[in-house]
PDB file of N, CA and C in Angstrom:
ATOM      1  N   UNK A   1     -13.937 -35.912  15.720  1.00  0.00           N
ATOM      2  CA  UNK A   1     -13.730 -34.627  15.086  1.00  0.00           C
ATOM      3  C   UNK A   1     -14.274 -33.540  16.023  1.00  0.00           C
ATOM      4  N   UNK A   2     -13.328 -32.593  16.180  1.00  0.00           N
ATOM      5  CA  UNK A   2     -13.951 -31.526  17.070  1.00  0.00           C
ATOM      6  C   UNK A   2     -15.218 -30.727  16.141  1.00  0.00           C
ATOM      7  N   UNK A   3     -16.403 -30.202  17.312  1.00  0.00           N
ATOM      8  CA  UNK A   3     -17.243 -29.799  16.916  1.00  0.00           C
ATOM      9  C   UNK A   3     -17.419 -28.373  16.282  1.00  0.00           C
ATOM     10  N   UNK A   4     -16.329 -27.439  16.036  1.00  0.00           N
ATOM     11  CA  UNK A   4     -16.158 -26.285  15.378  1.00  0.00           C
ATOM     12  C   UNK A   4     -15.671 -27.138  13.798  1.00  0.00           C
ATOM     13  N   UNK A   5     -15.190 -27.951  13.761  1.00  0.00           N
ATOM     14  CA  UNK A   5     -14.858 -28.305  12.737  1.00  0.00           C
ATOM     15  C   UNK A   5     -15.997 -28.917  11.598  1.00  0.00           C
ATOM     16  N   UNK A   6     -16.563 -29.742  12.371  1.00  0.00           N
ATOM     17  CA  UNK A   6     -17.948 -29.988  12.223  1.00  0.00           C
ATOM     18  C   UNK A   6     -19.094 -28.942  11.096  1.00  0.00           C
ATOM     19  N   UNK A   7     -19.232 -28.172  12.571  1.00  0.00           N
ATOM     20  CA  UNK A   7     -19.833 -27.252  12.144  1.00  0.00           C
ATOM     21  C   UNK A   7     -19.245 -26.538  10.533  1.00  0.00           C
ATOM     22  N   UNK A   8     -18.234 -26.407  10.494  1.00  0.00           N
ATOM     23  CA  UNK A   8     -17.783 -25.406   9.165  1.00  0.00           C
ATOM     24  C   UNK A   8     -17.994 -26.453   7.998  1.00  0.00           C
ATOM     25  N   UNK A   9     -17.768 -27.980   7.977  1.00  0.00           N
ATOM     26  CA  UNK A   9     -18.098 -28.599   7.104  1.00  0.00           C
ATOM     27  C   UNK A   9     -19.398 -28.750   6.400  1.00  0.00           C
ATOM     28  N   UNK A  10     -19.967 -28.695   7.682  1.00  0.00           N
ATOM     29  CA  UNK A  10     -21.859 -28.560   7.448  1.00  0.00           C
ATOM     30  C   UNK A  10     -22.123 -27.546   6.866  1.00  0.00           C
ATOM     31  N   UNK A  11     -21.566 -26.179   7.269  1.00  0.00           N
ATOM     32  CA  UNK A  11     -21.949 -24.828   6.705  1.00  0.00           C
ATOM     33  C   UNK A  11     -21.360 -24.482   4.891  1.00  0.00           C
ATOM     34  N   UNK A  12     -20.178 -25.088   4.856  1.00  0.00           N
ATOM     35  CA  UNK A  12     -19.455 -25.402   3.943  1.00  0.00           C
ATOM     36  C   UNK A  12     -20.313 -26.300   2.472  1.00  0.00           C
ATOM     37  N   UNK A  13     -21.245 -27.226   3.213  1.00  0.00           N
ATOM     38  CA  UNK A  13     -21.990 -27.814   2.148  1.00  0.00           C
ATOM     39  C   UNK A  13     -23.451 -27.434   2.071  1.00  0.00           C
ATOM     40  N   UNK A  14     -23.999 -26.494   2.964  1.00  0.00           N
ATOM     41  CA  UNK A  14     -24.810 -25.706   2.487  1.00  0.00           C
ATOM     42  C   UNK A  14     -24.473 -24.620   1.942  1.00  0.00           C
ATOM     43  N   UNK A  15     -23.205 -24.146   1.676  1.00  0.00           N
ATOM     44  CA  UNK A  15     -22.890 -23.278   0.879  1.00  0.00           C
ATOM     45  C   UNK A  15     -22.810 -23.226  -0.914  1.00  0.00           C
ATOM     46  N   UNK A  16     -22.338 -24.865  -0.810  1.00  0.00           N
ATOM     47  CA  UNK A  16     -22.217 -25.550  -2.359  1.00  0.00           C
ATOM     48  C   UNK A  16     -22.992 -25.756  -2.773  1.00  0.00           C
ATOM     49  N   UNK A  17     -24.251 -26.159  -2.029  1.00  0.00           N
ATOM     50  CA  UNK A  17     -25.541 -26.405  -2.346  1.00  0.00           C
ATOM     51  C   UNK A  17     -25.988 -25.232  -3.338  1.00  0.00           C
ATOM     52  N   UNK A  18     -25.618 -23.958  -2.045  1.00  0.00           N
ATOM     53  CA  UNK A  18     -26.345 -22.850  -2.895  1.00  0.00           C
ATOM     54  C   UNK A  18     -25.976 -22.048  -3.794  1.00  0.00           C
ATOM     55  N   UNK A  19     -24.796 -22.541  -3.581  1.00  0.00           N
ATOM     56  CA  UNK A  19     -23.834 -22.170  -5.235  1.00  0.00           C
ATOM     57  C   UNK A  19     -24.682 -22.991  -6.630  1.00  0.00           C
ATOM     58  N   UNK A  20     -24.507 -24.024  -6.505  1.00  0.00           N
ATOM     59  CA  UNK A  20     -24.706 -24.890  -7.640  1.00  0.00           C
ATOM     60  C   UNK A  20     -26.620 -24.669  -7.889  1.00  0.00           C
ATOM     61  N   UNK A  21     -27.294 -24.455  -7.010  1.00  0.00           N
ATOM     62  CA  UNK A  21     -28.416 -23.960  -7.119  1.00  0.00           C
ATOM     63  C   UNK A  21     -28.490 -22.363  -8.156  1.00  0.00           C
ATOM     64  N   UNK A  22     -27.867 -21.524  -7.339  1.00  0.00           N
ATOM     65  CA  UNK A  22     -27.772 -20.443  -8.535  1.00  0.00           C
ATOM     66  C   UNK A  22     -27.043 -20.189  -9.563  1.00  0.00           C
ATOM     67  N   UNK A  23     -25.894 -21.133  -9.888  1.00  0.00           N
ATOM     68  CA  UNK A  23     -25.448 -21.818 -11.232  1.00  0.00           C
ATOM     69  C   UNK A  23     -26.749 -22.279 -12.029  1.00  0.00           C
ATOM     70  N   UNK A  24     -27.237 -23.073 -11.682  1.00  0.00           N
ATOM     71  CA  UNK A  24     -28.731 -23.407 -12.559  1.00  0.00           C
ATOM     72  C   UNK A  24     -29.855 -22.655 -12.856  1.00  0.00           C
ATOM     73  N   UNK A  25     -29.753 -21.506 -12.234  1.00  0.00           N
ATOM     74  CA  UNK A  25     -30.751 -20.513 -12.135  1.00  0.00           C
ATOM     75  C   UNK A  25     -30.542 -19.643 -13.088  1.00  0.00           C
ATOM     76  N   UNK A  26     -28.911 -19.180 -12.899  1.00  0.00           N
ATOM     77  CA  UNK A  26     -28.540 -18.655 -14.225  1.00  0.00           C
ATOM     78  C   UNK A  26     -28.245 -19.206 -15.370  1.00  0.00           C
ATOM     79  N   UNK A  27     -28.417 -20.638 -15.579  1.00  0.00           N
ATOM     80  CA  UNK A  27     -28.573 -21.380 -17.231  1.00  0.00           C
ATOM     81  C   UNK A  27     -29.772 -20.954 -17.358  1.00  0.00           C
ATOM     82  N   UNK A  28     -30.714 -21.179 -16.644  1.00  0.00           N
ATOM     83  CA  UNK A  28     -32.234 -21.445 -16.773  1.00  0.00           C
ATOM     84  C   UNK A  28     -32.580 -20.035 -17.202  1.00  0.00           C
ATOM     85  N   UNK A  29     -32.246 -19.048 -16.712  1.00  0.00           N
ATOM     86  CA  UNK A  29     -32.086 -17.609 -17.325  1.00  0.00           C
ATOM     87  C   UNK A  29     -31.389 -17.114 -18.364  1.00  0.00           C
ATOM     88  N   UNK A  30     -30.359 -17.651 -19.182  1.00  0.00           N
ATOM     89  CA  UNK A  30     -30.014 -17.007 -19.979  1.00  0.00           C
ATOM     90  C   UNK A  30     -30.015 -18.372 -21.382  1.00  0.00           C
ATOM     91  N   UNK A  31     -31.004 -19.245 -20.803  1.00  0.00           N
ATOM     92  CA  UNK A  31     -31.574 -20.120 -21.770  1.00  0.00           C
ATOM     93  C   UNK A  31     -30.695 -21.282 -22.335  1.00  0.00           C
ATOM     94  N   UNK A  32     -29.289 -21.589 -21.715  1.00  0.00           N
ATOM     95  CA  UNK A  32     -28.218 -22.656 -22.117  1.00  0.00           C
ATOM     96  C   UNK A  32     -28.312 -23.876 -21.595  1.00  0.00           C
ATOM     97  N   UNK A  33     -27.724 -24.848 -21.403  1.00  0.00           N
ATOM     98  CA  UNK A  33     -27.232 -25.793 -20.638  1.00  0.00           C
ATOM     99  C   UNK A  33     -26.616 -25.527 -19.706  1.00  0.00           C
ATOM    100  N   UNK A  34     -26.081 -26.302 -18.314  1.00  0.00           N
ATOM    101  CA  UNK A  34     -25.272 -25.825 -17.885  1.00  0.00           C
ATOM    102  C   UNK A  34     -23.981 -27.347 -18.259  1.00  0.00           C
ATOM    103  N   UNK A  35     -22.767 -26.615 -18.957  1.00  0.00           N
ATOM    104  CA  UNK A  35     -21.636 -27.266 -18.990  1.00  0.00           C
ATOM    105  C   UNK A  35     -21.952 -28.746 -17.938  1.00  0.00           C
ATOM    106  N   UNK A  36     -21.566 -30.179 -18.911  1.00  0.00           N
ATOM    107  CA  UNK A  36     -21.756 -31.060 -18.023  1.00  0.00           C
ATOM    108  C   UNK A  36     -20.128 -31.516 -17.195  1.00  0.00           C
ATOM    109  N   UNK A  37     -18.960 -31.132 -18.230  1.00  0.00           N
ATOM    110  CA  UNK A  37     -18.147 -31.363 -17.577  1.00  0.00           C
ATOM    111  C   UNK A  37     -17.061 -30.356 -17.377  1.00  0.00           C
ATOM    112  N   UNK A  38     -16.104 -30.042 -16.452  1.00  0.00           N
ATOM    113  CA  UNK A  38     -15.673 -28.629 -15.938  1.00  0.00           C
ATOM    114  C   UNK A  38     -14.601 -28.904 -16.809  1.00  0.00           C
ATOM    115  N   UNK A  39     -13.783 -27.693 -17.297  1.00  0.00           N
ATOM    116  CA  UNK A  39     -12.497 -28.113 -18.233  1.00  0.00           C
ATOM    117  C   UNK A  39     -11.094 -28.209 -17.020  1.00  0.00           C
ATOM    118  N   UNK A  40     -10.501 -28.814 -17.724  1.00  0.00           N
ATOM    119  CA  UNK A  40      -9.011 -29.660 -16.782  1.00  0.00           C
ATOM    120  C   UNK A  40      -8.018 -28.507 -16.839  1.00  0.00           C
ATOM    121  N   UNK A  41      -7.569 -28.202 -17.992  1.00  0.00           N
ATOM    122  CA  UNK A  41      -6.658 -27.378 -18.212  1.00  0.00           C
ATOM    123  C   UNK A  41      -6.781 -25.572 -18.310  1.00  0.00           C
ATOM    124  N   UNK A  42      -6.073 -24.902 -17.627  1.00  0.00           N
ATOM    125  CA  UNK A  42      -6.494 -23.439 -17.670  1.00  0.00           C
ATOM    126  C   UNK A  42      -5.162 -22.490 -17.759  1.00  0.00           C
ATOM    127  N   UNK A  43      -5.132 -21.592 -18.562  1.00  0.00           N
ATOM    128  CA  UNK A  43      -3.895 -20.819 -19.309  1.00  0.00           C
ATOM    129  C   UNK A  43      -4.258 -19.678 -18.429  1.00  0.00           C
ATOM    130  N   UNK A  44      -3.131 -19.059 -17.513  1.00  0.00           N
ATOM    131  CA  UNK A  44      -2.662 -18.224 -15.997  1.00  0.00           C
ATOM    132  C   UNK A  44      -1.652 -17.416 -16.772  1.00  0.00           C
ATOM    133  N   UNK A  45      -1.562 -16.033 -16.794  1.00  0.00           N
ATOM    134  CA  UNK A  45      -0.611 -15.345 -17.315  1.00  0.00           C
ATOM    135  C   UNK A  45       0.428 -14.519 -15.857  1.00  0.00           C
ATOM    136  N   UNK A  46      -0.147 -15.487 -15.185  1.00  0.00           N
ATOM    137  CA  UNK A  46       0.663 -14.729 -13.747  1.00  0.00           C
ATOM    138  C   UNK A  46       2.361 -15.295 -13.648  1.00  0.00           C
ATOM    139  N   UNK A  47       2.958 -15.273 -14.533  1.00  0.00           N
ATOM    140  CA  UNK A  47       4.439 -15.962 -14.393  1.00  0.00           C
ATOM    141  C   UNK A  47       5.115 -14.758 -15.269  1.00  0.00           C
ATOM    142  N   UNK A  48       5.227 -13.457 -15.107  1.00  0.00           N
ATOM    143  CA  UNK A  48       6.170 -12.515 -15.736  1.00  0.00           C
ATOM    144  C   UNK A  48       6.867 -13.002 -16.904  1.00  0.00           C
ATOM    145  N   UNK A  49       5.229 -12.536 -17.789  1.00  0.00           N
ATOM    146  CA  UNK A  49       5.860 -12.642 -19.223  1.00  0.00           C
ATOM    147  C   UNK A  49       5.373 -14.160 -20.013  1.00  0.00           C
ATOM    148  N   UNK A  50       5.119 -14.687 -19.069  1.00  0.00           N
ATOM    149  CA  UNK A  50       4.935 -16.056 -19.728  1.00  0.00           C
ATOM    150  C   UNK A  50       3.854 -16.631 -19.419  1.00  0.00           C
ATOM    151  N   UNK A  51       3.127 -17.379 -20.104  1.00  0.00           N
ATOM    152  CA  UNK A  51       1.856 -17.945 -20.077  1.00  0.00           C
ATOM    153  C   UNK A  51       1.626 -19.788 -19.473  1.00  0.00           C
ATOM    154  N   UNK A  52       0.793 -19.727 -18.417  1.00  0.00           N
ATOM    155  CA  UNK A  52       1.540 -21.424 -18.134  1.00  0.00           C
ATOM    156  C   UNK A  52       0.305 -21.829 -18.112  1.00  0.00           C
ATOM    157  N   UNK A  53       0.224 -23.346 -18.692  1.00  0.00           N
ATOM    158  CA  UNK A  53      -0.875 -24.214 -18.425  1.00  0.00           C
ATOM    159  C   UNK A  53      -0.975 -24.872 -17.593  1.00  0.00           C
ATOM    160  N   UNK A  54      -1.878 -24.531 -16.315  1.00  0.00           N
ATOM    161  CA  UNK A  54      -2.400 -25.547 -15.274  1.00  0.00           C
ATOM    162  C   UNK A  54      -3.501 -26.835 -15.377  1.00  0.00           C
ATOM    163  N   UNK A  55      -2.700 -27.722 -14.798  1.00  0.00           N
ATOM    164  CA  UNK A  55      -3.922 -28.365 -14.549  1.00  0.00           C
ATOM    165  C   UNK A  55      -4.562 -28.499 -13.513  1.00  0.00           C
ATOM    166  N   UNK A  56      -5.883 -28.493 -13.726  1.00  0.00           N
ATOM    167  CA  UNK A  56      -6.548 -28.036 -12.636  1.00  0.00           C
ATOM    168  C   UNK A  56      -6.929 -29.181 -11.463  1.00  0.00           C
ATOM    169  N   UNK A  57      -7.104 -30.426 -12.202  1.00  0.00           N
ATOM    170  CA  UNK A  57      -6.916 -31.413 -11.025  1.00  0.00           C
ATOM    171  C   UNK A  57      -6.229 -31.687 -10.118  1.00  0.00           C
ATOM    172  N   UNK A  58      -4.973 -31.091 -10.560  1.00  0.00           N
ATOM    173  CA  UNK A  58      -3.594 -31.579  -9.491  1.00  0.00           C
ATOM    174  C   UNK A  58      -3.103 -30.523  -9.218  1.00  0.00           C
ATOM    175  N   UNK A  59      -3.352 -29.064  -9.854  1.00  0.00           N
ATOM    176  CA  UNK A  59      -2.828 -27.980  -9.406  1.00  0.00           C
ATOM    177  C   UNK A  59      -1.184 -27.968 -10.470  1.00  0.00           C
ATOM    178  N   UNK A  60      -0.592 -28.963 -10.595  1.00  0.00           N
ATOM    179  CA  UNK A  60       0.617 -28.432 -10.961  1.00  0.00           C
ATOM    180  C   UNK A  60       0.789 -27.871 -12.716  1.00  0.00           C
ATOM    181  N   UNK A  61       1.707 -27.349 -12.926  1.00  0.00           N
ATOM    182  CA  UNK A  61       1.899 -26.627 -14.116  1.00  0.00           C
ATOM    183  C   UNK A  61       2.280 -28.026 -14.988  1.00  0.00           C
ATOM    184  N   UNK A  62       1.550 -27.637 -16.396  1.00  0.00           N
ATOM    185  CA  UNK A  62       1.917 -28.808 -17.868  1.00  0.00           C
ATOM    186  C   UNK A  62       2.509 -28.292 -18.402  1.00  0.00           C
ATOM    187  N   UNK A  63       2.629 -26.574 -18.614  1.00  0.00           N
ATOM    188  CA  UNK A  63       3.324 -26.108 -19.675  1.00  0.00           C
ATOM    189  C   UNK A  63       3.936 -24.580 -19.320  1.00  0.00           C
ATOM    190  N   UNK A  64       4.523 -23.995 -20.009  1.00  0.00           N
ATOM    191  CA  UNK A  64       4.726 -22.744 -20.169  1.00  0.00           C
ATOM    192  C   UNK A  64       4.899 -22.631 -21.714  1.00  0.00           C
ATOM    193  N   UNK A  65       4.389 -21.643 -22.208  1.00  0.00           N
ATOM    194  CA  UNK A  65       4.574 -20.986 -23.725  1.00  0.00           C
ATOM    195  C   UNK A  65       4.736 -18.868 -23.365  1.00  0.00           C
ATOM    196  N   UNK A  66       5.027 -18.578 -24.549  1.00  0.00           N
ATOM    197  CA  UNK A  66       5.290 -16.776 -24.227  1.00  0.00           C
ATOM    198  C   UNK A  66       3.793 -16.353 -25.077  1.00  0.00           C
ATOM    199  N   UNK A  67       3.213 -16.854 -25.919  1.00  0.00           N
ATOM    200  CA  UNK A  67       2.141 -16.163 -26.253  1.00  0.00           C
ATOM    201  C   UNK A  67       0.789 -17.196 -25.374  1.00  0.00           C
ATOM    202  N   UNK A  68       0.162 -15.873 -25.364  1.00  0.00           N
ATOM    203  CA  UNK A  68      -1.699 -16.670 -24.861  1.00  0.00           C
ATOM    204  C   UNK A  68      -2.201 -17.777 -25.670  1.00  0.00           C
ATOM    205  N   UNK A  69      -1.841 -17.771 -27.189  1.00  0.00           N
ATOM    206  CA  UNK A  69      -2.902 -18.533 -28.548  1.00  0.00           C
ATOM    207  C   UNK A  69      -2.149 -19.650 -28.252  1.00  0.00           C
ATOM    208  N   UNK A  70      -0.413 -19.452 -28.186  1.00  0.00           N
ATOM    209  CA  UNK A  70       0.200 -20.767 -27.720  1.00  0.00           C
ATOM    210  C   UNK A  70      -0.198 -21.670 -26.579  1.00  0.00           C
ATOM    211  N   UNK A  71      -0.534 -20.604 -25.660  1.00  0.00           N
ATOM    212  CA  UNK A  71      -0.595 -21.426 -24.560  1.00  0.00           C
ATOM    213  C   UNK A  71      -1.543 -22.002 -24.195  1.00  0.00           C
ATOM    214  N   UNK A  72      -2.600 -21.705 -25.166  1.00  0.00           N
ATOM    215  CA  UNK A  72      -4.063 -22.021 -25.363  1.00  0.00           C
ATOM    216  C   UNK A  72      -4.261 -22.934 -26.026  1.00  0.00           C
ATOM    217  N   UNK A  73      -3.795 -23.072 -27.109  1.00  0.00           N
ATOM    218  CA  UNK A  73      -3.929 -24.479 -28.442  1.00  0.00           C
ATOM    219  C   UNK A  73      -2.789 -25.614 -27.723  1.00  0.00           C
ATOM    220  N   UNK A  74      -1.919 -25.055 -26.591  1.00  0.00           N
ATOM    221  CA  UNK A  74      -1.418 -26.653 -25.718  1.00  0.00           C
ATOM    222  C   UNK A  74      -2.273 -26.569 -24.708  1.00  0.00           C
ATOM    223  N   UNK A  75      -3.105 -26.105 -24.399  1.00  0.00           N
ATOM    224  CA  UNK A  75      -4.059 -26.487 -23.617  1.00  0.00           C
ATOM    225  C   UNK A  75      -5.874 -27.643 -23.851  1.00  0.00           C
ATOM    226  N   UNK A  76      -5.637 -26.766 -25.326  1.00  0.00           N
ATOM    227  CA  UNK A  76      -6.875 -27.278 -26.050  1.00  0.00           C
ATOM    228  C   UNK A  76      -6.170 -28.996 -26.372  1.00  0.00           C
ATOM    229  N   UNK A  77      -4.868 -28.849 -26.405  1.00  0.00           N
ATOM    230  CA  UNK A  77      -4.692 -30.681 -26.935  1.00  0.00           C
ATOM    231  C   UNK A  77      -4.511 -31.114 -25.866  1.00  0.00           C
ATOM    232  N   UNK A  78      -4.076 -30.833 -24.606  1.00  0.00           N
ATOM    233  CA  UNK A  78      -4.288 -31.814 -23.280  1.00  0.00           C
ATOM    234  C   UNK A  78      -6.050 -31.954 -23.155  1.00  0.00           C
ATOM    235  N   UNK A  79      -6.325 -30.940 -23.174  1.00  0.00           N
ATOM    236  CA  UNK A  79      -7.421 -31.333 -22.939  1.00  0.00           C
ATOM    237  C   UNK A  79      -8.241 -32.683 -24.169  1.00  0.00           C
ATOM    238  N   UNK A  80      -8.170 -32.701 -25.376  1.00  0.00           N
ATOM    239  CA  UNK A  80      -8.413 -33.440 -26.306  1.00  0.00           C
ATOM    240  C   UNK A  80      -7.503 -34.929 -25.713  1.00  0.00           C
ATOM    241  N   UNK A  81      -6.463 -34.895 -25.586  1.00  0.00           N
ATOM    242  CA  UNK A  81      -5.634 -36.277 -25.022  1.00  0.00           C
ATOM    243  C   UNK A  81      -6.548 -36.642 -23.690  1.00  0.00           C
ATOM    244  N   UNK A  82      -6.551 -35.847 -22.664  1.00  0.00           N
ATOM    245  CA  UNK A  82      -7.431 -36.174 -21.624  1.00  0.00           C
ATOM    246  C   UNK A  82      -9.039 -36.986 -21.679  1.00  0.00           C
ATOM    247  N   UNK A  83      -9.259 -36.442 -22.894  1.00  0.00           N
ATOM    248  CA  UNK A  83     -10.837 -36.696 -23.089  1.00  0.00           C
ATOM    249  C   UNK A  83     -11.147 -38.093 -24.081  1.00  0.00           C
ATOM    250  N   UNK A  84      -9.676 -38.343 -24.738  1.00  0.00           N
ATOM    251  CA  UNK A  84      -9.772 -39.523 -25.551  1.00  0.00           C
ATOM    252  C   UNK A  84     -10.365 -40.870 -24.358  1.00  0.00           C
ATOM    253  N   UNK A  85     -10.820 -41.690 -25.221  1.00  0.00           N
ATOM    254  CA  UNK A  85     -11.041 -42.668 -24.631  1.00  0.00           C
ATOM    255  C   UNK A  85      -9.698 -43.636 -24.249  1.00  0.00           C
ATOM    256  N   UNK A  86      -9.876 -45.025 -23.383  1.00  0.00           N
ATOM    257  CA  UNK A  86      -8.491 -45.334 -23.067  1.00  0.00           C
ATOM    258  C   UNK A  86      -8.728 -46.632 -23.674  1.00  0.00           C
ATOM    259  N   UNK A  87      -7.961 -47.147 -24.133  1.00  0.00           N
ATOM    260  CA  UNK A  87      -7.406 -47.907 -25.343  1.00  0.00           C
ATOM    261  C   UNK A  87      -7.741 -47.784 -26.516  1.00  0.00           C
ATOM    262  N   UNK A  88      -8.297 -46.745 -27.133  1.00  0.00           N
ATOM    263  CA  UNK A  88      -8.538 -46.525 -28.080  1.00  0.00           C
ATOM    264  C   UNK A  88      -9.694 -46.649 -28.557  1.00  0.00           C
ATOM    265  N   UNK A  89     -10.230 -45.795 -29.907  1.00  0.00           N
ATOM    266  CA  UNK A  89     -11.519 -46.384 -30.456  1.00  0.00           C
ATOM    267  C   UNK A  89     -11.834 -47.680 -30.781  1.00  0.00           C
ATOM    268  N   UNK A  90     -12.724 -47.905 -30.740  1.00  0.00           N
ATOM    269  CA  UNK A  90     -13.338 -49.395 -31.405  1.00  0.00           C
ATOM    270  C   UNK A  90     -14.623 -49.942 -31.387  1.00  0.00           C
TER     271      UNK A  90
END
């Protein structure tokens, strides 16, 4: 690996470091938890007029709906399907 490349990776993860450091600084300040797991799905009104659900792992679009609440309550059930366990309760 060339050594400019290197370098930006290194700098790159002391950067995350110090992100996620003052993520905790500000739970610890405004007295919460900090969220243990990041949410999957996120409602983008950047499609003229229409509201689309991304997912955020893969980047590609799950949905489109025309209102926000729509596009929000199909977001809230991927996310609920996502979070189920896999084969079921028991």
């Amino acid at each position: 690996m060339h050594p400019s490349f290197q370098e930006r990776i290194d700098e790159l993860g002391v950067l995350l470091q110090k992100t996620h450091a003052a993520r905790l600084e500000f739970f610890k300040r405004v007295d919460q938890v900090m969220p243990p797991k990041k949410v999957r799905f996120q409602v983008s009104g950047e499609s003229g007029g229409m509201y689309r659900v991304i997912d955020l792992s893969s980047g590609k679009t799950r949905a489109f709906r025309e209102t926000f609440k729509a596009a929000y309550d199909i977001a809230m059930q991927f996310e609920e399907k996502a979070n189920r366990p896999a084969g079921g309760v028991q």
